[in-house]
N, C-alpha and C. Protein backbone atom coordinates (compact mmCIF):
# COMPACT_ATOMS: atom_id res chain seq x y z
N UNK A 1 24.31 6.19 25.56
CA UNK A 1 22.93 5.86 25.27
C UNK A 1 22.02 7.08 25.44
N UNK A 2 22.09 7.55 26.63
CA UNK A 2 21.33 8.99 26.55
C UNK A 2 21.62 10.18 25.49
N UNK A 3 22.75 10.24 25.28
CA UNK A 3 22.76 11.23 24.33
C UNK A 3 22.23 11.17 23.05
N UNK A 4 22.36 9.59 22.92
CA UNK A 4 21.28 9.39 21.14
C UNK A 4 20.59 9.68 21.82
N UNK A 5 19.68 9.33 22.75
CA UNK A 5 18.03 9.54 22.82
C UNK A 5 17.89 10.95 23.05
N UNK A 6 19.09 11.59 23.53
CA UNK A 6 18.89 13.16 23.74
C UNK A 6 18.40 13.91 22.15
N UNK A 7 19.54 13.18 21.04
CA UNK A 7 20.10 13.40 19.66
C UNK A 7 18.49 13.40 19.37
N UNK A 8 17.77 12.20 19.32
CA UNK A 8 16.58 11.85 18.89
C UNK A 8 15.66 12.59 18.72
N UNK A 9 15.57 12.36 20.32
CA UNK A 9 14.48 13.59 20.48
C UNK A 9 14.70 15.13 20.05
N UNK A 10 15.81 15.77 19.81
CA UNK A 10 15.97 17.01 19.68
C UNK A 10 15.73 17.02 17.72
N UNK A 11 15.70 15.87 17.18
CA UNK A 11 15.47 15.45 15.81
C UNK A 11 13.81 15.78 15.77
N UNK A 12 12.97 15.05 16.99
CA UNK A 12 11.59 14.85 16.72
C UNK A 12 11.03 16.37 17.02
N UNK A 13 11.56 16.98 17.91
CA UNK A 13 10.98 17.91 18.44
C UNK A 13 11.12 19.62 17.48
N UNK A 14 12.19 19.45 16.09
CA UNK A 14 12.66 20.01 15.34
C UNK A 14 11.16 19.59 13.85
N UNK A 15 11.30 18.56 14.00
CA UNK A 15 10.08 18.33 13.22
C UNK A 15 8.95 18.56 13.47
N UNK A 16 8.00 18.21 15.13
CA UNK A 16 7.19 19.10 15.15
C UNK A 16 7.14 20.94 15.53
N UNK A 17 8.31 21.25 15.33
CA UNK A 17 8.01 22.86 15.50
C UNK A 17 7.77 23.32 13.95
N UNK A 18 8.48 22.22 12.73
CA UNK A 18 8.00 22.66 11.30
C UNK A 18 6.43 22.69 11.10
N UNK A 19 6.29 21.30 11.90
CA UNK A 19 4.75 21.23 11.56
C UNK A 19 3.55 22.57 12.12
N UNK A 20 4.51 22.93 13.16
CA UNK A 20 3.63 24.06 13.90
C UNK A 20 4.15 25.51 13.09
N UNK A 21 4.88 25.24 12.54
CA UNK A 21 5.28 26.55 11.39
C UNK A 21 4.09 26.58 10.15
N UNK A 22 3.81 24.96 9.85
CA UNK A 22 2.70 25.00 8.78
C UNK A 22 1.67 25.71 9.30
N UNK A 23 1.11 25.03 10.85
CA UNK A 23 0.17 25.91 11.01
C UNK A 23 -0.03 27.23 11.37
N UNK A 24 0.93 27.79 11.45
CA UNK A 24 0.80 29.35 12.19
C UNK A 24 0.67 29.89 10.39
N UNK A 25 1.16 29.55 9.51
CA UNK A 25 0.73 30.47 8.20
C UNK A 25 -0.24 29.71 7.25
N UNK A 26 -1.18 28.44 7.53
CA UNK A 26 -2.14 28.15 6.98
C UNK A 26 -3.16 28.37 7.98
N UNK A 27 -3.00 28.99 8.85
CA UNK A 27 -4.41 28.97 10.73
C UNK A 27 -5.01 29.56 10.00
N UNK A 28 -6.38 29.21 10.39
CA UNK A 28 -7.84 29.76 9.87
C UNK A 28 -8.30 31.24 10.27
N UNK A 29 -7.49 31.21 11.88
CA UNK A 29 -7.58 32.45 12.32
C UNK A 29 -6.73 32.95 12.91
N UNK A 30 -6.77 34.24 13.42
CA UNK A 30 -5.46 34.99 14.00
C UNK A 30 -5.07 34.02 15.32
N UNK A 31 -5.99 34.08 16.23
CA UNK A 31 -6.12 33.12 17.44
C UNK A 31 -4.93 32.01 16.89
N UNK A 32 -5.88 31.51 16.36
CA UNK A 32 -5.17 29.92 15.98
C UNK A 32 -3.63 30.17 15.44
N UNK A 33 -3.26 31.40 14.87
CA UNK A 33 -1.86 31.33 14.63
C UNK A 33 -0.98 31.80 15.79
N UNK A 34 -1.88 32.49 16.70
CA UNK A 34 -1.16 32.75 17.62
C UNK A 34 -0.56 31.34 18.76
N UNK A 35 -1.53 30.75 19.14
CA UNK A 35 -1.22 29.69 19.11
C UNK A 35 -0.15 28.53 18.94
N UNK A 36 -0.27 28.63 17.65
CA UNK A 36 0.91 28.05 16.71
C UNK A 36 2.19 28.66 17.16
N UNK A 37 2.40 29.86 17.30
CA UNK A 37 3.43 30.92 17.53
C UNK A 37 4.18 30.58 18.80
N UNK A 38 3.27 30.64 19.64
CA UNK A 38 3.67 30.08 20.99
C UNK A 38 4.04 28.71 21.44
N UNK A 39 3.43 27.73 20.79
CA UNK A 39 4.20 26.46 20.70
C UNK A 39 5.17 26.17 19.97
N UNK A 40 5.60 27.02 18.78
CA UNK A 40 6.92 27.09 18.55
C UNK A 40 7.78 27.81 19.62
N UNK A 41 7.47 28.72 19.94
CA UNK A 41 8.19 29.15 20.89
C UNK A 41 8.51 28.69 21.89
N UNK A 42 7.65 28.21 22.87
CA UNK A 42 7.91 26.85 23.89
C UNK A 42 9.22 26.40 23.61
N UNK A 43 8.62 25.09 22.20
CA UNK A 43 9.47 24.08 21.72
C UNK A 43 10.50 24.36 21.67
N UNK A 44 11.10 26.02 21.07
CA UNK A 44 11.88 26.62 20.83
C UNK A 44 12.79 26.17 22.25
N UNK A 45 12.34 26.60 22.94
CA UNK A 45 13.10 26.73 24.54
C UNK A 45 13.41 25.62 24.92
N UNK A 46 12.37 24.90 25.27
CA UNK A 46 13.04 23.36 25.10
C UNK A 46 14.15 22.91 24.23
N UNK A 47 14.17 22.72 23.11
CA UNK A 47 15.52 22.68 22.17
C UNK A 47 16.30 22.80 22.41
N UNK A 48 16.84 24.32 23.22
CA UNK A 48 17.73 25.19 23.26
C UNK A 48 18.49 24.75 24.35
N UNK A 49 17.00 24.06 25.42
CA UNK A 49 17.53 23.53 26.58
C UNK A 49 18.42 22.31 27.00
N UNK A 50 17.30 21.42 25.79
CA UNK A 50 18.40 20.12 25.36
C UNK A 50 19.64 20.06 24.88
N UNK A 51 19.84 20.96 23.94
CA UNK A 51 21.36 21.15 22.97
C UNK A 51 22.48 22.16 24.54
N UNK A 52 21.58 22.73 25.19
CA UNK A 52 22.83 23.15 26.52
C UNK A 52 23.19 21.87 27.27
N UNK A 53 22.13 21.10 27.41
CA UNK A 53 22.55 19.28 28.32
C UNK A 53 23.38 18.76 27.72
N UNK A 54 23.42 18.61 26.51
CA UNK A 54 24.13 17.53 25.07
C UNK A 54 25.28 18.65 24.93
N UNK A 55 25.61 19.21 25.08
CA UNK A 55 27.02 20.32 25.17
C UNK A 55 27.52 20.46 26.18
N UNK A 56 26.89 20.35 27.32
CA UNK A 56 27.35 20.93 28.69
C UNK A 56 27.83 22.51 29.10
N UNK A 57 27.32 23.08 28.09
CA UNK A 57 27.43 24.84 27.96
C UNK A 57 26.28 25.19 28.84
N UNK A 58 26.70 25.94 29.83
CA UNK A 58 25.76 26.53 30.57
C UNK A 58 25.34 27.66 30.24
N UNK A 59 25.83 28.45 29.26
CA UNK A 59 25.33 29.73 28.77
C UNK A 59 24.04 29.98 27.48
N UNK A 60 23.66 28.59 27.15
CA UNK A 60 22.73 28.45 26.28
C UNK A 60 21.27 29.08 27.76
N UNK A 61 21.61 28.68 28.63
CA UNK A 61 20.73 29.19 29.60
C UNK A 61 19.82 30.84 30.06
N UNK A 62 21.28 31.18 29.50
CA UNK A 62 21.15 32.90 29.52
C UNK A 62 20.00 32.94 28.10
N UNK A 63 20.64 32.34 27.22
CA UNK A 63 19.64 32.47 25.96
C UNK A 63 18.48 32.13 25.84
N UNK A 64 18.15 30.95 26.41
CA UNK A 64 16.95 30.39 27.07
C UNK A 64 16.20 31.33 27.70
N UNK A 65 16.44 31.89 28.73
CA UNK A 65 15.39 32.49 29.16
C UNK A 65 15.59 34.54 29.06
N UNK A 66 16.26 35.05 27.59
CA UNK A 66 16.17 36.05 27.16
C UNK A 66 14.93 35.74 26.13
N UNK A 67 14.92 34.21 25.70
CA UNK A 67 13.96 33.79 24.62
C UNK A 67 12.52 34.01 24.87
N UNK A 68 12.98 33.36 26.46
CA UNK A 68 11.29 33.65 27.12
C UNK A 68 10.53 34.50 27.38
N UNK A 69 11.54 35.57 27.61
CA UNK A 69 11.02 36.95 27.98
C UNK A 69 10.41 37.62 27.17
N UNK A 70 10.82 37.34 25.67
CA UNK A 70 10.82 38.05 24.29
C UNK A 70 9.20 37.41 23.81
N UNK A 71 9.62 36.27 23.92
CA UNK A 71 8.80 35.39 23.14
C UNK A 71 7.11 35.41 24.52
N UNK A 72 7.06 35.68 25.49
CA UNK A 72 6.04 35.85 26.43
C UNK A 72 5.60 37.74 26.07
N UNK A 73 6.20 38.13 25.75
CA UNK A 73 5.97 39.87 25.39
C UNK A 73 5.44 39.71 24.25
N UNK A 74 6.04 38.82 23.16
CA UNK A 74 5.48 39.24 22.11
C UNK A 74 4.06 38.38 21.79
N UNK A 75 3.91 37.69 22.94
CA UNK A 75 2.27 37.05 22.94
C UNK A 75 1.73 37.68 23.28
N UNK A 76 1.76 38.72 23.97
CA UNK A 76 1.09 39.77 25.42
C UNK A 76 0.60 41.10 23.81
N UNK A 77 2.02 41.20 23.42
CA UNK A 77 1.35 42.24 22.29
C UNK A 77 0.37 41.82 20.94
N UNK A 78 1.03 40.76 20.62
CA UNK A 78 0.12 39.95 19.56
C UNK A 78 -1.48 40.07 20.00
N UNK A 79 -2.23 39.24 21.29
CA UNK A 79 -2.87 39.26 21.79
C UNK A 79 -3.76 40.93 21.95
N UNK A 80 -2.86 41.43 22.13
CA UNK A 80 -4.02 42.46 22.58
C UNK A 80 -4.07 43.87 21.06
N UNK A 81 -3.47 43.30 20.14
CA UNK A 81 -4.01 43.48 18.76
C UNK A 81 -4.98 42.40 18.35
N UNK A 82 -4.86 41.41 18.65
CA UNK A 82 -6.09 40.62 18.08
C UNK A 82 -7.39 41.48 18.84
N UNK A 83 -7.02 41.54 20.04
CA UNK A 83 -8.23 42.22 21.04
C UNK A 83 -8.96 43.29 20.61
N UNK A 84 -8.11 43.97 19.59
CA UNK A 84 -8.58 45.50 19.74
C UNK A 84 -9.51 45.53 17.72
N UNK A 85 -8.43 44.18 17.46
CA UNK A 85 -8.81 44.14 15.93
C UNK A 85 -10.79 43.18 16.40
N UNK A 86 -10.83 42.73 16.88
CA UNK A 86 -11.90 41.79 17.18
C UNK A 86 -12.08 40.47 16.81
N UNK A 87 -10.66 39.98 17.36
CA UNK A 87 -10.26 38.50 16.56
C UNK A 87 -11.15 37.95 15.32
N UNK A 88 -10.92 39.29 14.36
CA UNK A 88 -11.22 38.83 12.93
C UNK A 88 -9.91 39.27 11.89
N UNK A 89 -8.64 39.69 12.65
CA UNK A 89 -7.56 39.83 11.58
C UNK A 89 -7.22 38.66 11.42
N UNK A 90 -6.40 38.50 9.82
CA UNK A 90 -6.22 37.58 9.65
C UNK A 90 -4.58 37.31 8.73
């Protein structure tokens, strides 16, 4: 029983990271795609985290949090180009 609901959810949570793909390349503004960027990324981790439970592979873990590292740097740099652009790139 848990594992469908594991199955499920890793179904729903695949669909909203598309939806957050729409918005990171229709965002009104840089901000706002950044945004977008990072909640895929999250979600991303989560995912990654669920499909290591539903496998029982403990090494999806290592990947997990090489993801984080990457994906927290590349907000840190994103960010401070928006900063320097005057959050009007777009």
């Amino acid at each position: 029983m848990i594992h469908k609901l594991l199955v499920l959810s890793c179904l729903i949570l695949s669909f909203t990271i598309a939806l957050c793909m729409i918005r990171a390349i229709k965002g009104p503004s840089a901000a706002d795609r950044l945004i977008a960027i990072n909640v895929i990324g999250t979600k991303t981790i989560l995912l990654i985290s669920m499909i290591s439970f539903i496998f029982k592979e403990t090494y999806f873990i290592d990947v997990v949090l090489v993801y984080a590292l990457i994906s927290f740097v590349a907000s840190i740099v994103i960010s401070n180009f928006i900063e320097k652009a005057g959050g009007k790139s777009q």
